[in-house]
Protein backbone atom coordinates (compact mmCIF):
# COMPACT_ATOMS: atom_id res chain seq x y z
CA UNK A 1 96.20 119.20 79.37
CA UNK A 2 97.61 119.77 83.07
CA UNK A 3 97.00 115.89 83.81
CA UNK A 4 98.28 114.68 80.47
CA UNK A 5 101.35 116.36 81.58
CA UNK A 6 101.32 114.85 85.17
CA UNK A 7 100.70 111.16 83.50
CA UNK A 8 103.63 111.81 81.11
CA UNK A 9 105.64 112.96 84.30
CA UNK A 10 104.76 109.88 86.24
CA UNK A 11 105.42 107.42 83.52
CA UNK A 12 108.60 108.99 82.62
CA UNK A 13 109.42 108.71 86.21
CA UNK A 14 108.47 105.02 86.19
CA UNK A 15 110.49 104.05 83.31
CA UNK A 16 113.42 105.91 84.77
CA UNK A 17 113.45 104.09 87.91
CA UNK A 18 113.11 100.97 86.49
CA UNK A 19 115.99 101.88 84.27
CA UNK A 20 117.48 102.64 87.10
CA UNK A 21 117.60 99.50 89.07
CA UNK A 22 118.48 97.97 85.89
CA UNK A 23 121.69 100.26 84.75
CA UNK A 24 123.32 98.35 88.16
CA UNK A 25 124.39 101.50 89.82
CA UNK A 26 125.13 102.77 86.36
CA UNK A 27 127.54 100.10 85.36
CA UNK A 28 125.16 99.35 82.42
CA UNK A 29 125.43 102.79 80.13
CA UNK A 30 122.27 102.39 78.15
CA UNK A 31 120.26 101.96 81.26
CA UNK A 32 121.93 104.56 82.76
CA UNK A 33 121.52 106.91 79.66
CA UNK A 34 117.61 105.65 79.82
CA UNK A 35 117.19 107.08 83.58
CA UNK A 36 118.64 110.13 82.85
CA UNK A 37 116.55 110.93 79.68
CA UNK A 38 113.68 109.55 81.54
CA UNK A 39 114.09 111.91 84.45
CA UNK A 40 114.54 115.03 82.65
CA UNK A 41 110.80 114.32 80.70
CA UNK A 42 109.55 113.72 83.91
CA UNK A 43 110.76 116.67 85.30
CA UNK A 44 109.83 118.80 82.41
CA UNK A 45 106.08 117.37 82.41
CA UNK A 46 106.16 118.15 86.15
CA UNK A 47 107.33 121.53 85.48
CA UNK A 48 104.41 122.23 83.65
CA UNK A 49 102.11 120.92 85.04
CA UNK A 50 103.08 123.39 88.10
CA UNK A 51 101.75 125.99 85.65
CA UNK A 52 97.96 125.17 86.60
CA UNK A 53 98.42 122.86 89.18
CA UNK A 54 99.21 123.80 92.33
CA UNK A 55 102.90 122.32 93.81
CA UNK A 56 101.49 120.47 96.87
CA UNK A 57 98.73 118.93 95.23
CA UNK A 58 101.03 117.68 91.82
CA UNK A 59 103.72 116.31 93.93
CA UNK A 60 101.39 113.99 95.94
CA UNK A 61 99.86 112.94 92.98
CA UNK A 62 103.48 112.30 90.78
CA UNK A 63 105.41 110.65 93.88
CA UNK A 64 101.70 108.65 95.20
CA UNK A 65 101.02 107.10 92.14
CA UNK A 66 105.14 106.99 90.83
CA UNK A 67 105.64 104.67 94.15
CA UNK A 68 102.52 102.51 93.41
CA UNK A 69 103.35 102.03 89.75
CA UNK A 70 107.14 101.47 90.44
CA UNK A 71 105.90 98.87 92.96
CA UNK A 72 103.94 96.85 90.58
CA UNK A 73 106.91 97.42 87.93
CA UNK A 74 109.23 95.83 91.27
CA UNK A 75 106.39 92.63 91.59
CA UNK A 76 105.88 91.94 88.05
CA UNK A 77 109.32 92.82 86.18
CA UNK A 78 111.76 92.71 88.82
CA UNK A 79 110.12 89.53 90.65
CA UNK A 80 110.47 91.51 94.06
CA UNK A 81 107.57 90.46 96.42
CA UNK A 82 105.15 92.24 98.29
CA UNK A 83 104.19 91.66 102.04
CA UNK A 84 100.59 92.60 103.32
CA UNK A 85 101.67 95.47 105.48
CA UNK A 86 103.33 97.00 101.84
CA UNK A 87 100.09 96.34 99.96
CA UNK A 88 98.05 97.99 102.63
CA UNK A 89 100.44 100.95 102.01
CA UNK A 90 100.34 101.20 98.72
CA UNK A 91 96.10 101.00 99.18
CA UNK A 92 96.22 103.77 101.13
CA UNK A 93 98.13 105.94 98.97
CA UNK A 94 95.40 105.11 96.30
CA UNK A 95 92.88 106.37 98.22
CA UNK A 96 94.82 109.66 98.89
CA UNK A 97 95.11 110.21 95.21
CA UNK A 98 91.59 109.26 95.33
CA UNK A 99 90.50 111.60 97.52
CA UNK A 100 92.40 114.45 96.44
CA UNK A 101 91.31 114.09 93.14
CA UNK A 102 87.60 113.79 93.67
CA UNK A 103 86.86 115.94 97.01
CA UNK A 104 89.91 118.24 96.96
CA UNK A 105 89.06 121.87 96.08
CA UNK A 106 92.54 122.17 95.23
CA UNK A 107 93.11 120.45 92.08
CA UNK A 108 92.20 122.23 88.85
CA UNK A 109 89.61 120.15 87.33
């Protein structure tokens, strides 16, 4: 269950920054009730995940894939391109969550 609770955490997180950019610095209240509800799930999923997986570890994982999905949410929804030097970036954090997933002795599997 620990990374059922990370992926709710990290799509909560995704819908509340995309709610975010879209409540206009919170001129547009259902938007801005939307990131607020959205962020409190995905701070309560990340809470427990904590429980069984250790701080360090969840955190990369939430914020590495949170910034990749948020990206594609930017290309795709918010028509904001990306350059190469950003996609190489966002590649790389992949890989981290990659290889903290699959070689780290850290995660609970």
């Amino acid at each position: 269950m620990n990374f059922v609770f990370l992926s709710v955490a990290i799509v909560a997180e995704v819908v509340g920054t995309s709610a975010l950019k879209a409540s206009e610095s919170f001129t547009k209240p259902l938007a801005a009730l939307v990131t607020l509800l959205a962020y409190a799930i995905a701070f309560y999923f990340l809470a427990l995940t904590l429980k069984t997986i250790p701080v360090g570890i969840a955190y990369a994982i939430w914020s590495g894939l949170g910034i990749v999905l948020i990206s594609l949410v930017g290309v795709f929804w918010f028509r904001q391109p990306l350059d190469t030097p950003a996609l190489i970036g966002l590649a790389l954090i992949i890989v981290g969550v990659i290889v903290i997933n699959t070689l780290s002795q850290s995660t609970v599997h």
